[in-house]
Each structure stands twice: as C-alpha cells, then as structure tokens.
N, C-alpha and C. Protein backbone atom coordinates (compact mmCIF):
# COMPACT_ATOMS: atom_id res chain seq x y z
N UNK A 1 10.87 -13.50 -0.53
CA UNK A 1 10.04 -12.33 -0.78
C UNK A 1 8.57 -12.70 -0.49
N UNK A 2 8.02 -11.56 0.07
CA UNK A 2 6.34 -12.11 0.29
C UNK A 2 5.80 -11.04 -0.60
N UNK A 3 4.21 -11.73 -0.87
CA UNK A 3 3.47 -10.82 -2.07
C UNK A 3 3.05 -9.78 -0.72
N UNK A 4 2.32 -8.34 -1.52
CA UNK A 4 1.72 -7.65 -0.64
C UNK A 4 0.64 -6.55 -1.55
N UNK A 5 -0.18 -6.83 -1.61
CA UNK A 5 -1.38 -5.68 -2.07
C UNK A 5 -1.12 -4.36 -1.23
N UNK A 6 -1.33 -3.28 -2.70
CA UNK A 6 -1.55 -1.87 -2.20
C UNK A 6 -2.69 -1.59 -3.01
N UNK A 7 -3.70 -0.53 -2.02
CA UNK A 7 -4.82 0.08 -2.83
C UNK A 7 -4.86 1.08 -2.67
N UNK A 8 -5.10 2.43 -3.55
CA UNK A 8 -5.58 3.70 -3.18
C UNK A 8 -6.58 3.87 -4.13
N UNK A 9 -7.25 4.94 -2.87
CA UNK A 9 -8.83 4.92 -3.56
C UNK A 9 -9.33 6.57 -3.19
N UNK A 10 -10.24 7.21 -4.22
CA UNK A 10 -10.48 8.87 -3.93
C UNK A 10 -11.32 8.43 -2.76
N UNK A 11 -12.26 9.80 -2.71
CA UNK A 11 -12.70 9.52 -1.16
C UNK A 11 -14.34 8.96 -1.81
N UNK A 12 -14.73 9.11 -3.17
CA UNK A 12 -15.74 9.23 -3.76
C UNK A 12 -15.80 6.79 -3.98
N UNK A 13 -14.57 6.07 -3.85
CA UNK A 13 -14.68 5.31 -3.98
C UNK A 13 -14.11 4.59 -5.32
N UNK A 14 -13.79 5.20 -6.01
CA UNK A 14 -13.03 5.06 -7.26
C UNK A 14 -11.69 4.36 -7.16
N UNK A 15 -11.26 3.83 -7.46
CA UNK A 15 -9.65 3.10 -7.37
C UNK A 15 -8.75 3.67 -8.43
N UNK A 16 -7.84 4.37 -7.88
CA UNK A 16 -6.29 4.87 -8.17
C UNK A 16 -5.39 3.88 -8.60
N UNK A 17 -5.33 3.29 -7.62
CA UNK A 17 -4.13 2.25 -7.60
C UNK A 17 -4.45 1.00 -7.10
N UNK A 18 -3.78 -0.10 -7.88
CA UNK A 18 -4.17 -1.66 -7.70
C UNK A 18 -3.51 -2.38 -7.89
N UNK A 19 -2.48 -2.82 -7.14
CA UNK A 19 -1.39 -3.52 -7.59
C UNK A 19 -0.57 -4.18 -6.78
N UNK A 20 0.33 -5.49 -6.96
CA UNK A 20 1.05 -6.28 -6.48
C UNK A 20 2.20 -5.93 -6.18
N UNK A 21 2.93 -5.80 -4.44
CA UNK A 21 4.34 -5.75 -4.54
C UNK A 21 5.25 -6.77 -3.70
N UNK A 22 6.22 -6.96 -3.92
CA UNK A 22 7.04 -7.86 -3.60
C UNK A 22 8.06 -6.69 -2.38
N UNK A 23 8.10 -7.62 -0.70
CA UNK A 23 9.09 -7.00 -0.28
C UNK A 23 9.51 -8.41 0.90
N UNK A 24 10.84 -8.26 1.53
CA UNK A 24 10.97 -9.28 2.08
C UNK A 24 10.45 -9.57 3.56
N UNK A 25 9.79 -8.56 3.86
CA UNK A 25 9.12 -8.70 5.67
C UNK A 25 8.44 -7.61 5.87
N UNK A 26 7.27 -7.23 7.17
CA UNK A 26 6.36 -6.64 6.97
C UNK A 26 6.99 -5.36 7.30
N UNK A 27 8.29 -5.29 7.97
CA UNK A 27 9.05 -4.14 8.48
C UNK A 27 9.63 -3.32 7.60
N UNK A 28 10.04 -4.22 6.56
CA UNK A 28 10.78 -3.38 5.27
C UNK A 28 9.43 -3.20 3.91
N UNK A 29 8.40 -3.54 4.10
CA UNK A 29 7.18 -3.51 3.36
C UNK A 29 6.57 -1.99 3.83
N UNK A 30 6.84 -1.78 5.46
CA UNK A 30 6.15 -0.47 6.18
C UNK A 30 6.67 0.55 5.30
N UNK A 31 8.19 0.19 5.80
CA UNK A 31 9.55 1.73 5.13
C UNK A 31 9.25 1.81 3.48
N UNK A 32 9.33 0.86 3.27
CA UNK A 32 9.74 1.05 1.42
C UNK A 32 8.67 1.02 0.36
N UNK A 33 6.93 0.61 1.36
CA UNK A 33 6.00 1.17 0.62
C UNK A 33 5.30 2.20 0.85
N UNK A 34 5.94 2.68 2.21
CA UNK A 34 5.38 4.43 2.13
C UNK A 34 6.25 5.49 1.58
N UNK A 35 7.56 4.54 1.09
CA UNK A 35 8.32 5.74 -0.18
C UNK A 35 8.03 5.36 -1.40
N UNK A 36 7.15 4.29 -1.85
CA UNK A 36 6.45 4.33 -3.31
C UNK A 36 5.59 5.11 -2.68
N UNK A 37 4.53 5.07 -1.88
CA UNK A 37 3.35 5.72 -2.09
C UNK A 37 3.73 7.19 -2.63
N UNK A 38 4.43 7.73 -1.57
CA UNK A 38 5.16 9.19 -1.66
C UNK A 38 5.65 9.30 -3.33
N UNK A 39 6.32 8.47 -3.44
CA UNK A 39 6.81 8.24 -5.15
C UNK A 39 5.52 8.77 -6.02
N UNK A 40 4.48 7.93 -5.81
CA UNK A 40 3.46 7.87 -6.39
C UNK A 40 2.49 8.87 -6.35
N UNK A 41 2.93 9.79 -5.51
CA UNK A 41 1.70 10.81 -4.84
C UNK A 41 0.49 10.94 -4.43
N UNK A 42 0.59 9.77 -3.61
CA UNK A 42 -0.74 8.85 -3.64
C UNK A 42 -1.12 9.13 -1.38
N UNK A 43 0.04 10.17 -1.31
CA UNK A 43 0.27 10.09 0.42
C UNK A 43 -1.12 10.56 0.99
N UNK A 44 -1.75 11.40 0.24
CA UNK A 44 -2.95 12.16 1.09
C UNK A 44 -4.42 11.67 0.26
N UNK A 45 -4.25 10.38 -0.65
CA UNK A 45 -5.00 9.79 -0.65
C UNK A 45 -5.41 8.85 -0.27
N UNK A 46 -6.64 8.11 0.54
CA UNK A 46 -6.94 6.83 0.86
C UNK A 46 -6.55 5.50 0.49
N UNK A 47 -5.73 4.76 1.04
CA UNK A 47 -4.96 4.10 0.66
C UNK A 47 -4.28 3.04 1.70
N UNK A 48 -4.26 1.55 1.71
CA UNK A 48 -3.77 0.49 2.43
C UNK A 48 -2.67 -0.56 1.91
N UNK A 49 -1.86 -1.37 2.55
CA UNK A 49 -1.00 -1.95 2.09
C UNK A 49 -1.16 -3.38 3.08
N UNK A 50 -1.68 -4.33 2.59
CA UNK A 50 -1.84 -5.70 3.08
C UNK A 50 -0.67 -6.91 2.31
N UNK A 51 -0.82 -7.75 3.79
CA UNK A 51 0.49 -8.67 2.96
C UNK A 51 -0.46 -9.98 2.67
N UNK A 52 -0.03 -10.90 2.25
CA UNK A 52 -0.44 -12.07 2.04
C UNK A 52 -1.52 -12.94 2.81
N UNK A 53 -1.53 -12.33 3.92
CA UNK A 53 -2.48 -13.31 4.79
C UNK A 53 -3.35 -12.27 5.36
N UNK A 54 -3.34 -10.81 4.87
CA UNK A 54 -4.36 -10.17 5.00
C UNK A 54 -3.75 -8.99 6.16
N UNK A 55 -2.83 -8.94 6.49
CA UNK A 55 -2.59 -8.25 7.60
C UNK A 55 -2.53 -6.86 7.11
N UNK A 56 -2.95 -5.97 7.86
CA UNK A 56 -2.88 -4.85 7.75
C UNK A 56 -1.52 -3.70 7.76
N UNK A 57 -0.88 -3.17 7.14
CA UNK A 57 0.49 -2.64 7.23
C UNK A 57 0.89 -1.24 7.44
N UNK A 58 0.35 -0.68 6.14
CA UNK A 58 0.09 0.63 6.12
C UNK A 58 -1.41 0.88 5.73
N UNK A 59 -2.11 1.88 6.46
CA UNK A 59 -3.55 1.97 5.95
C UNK A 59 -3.71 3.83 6.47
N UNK A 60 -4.13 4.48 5.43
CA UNK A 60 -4.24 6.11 5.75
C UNK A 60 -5.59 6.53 5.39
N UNK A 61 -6.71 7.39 5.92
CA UNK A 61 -7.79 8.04 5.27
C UNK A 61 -7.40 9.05 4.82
C-alpha cells in the first residue's frame, strides 16, 4: 500500500478536507479516490490527491 494526501479547499482558501489515504498504485488511487471525493461531496470543490513522492493524481479547480 502507498500513503497518498488528499486536500480540498473553498475557493476563499480555507481547508475542507485533510487527510491520509492508503491505496495500492497510482491507477487504483485515480478510480477509488474520485469515488471518496464524490462520497464526500467534495467533487465541485477545489481539491488534489498526491502520492508519496509528491506526484500529482487527481487535482480539480
């Protein structure tokens, strides 16, 4: 499993969401953290998903 940061943030700069997730590759990290986000209702807010070494995964304005 690799670690992977998600952030969502209003547009004003405020932080929503901040938190650590565990998935096993950046392919199944794409699929299965844009159905938390969706989970989360977090889709049409500003918001990125980086893995461990910084890479960029999912990122939306």
């Amino acid at each position: 499993m690799t670690a992977y940061r998600f952030t969502a943030f209003e547009k004003t700069g405020e932080s929503l969401f901040d938190e650590d997730w565990e998935f096993e590759s950046d392919d199944i990290a794409k699929e299965q953290g844009a159905q938390k986000i969706e989970e989360l209702g977090l889709t049409d807010k500003t918001h990125r998903l980086v893995n461990n070494k910084g890479k960029l995964i999912v990122f939306h304005v």
